[in-house]
Protein backbone atom coordinates (compact mmCIF):
# COMPACT_ATOMS: atom_id res chain seq x y z
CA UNK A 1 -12.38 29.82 -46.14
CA UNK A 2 -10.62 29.54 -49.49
CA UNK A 3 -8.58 26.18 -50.45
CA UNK A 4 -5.23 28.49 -50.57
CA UNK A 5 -5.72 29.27 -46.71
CA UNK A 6 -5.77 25.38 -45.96
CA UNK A 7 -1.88 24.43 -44.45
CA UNK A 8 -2.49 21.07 -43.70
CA UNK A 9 -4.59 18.25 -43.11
CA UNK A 10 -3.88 16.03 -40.24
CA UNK A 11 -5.86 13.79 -37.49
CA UNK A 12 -6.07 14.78 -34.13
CA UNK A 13 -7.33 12.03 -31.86
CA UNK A 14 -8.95 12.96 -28.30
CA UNK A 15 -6.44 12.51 -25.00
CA UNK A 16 -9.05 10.14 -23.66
CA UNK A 17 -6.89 8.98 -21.09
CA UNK A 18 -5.58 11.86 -19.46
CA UNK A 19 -9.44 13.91 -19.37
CA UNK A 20 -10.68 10.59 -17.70
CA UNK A 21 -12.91 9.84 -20.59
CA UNK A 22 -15.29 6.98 -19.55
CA UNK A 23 -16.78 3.92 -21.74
CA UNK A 24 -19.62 2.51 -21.28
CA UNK A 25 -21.63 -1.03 -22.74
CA UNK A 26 -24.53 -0.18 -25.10
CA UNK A 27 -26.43 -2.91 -27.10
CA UNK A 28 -25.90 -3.30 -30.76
CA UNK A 29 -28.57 -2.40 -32.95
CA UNK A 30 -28.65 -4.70 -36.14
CA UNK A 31 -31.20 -3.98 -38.86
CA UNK A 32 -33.14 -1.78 -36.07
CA UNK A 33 -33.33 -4.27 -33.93
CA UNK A 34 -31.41 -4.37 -30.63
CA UNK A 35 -29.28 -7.45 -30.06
CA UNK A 36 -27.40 -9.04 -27.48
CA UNK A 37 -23.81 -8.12 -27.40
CA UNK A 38 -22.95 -4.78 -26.65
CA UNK A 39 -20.21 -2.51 -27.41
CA UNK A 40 -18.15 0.58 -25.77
CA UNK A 41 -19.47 4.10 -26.25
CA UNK A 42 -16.98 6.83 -25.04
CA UNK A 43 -18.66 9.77 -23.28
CA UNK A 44 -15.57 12.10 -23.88
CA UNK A 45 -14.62 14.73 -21.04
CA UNK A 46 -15.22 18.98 -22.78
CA UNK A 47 -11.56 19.26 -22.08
CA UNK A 48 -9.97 20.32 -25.16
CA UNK A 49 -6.79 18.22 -25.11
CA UNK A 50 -5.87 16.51 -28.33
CA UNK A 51 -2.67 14.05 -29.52
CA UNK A 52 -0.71 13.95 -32.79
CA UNK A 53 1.26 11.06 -33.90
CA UNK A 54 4.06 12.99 -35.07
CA UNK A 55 6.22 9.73 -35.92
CA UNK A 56 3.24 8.39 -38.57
CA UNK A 57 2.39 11.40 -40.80
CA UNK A 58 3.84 12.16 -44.16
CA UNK A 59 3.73 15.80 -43.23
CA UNK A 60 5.39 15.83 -40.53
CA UNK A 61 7.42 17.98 -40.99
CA UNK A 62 4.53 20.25 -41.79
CA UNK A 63 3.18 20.36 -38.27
CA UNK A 64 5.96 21.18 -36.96
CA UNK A 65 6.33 24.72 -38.50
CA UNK A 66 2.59 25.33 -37.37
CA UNK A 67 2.60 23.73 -33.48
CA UNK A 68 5.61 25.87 -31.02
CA UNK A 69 8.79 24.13 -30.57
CA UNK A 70 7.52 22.83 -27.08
CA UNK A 71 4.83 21.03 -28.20
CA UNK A 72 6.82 19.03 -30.81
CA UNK A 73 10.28 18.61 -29.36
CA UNK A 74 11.50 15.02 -28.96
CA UNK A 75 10.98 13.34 -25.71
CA UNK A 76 13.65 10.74 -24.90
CA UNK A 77 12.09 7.25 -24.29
CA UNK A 78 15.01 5.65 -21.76
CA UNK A 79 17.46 8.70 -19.73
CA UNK A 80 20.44 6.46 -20.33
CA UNK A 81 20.32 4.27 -23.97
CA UNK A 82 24.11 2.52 -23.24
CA UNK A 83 22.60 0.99 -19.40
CA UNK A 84 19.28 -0.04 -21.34
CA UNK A 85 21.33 -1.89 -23.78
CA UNK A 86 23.43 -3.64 -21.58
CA UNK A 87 20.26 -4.45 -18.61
CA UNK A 88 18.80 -6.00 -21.84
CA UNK A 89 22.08 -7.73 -23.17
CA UNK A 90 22.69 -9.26 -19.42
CA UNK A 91 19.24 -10.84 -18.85
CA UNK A 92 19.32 -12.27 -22.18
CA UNK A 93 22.43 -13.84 -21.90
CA UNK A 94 24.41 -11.94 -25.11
């Protein structure tokens, strides 16, 4: 592949949690030796299912000319913003 055919860079991370990727304690080696505490190894799932933090890349905008509309259209975090505001004003006594 030649540098010119390169779009982009960007990090895909795997979707660990929805492929049911499991972790499992494995002792530390230090200076070939194994020690004590342990730490998590992930035996990922072979489903190909990847995430992209849209909302922390500097090229962005980038992606989103490469990936179809449906895969980087907005999703809205709360239905209705205005009752979220005031549930949140109310218990905190504004």
């Amino acid at each position: 592949m030649r540098s010119q055919e390169i779009l982009l860079a960007l990090n895909a991370q795997h979707d660990c949690v929805s492929c049911k990727c499991t972790a499992a304690a494995v002792p530390i080696h230090q200076e070939r030796i194994t020690t004590s505490p342990t730490g998590l190894r992930v035996s990922h799932s072979p489903e190909q299912r990847f995430l992209i933090n849209m909302h922390a890349l500097h090229n962005a905008h980038l992606i989103r000319d490469v990936l179809p509309r449906s895969l980087t259209a907005p999703t809205p975090y709360l239905q209705d913003l205005a009752a979220s505001r005031a549930e949140t004003q109310a218990t905190r006594g504004f």
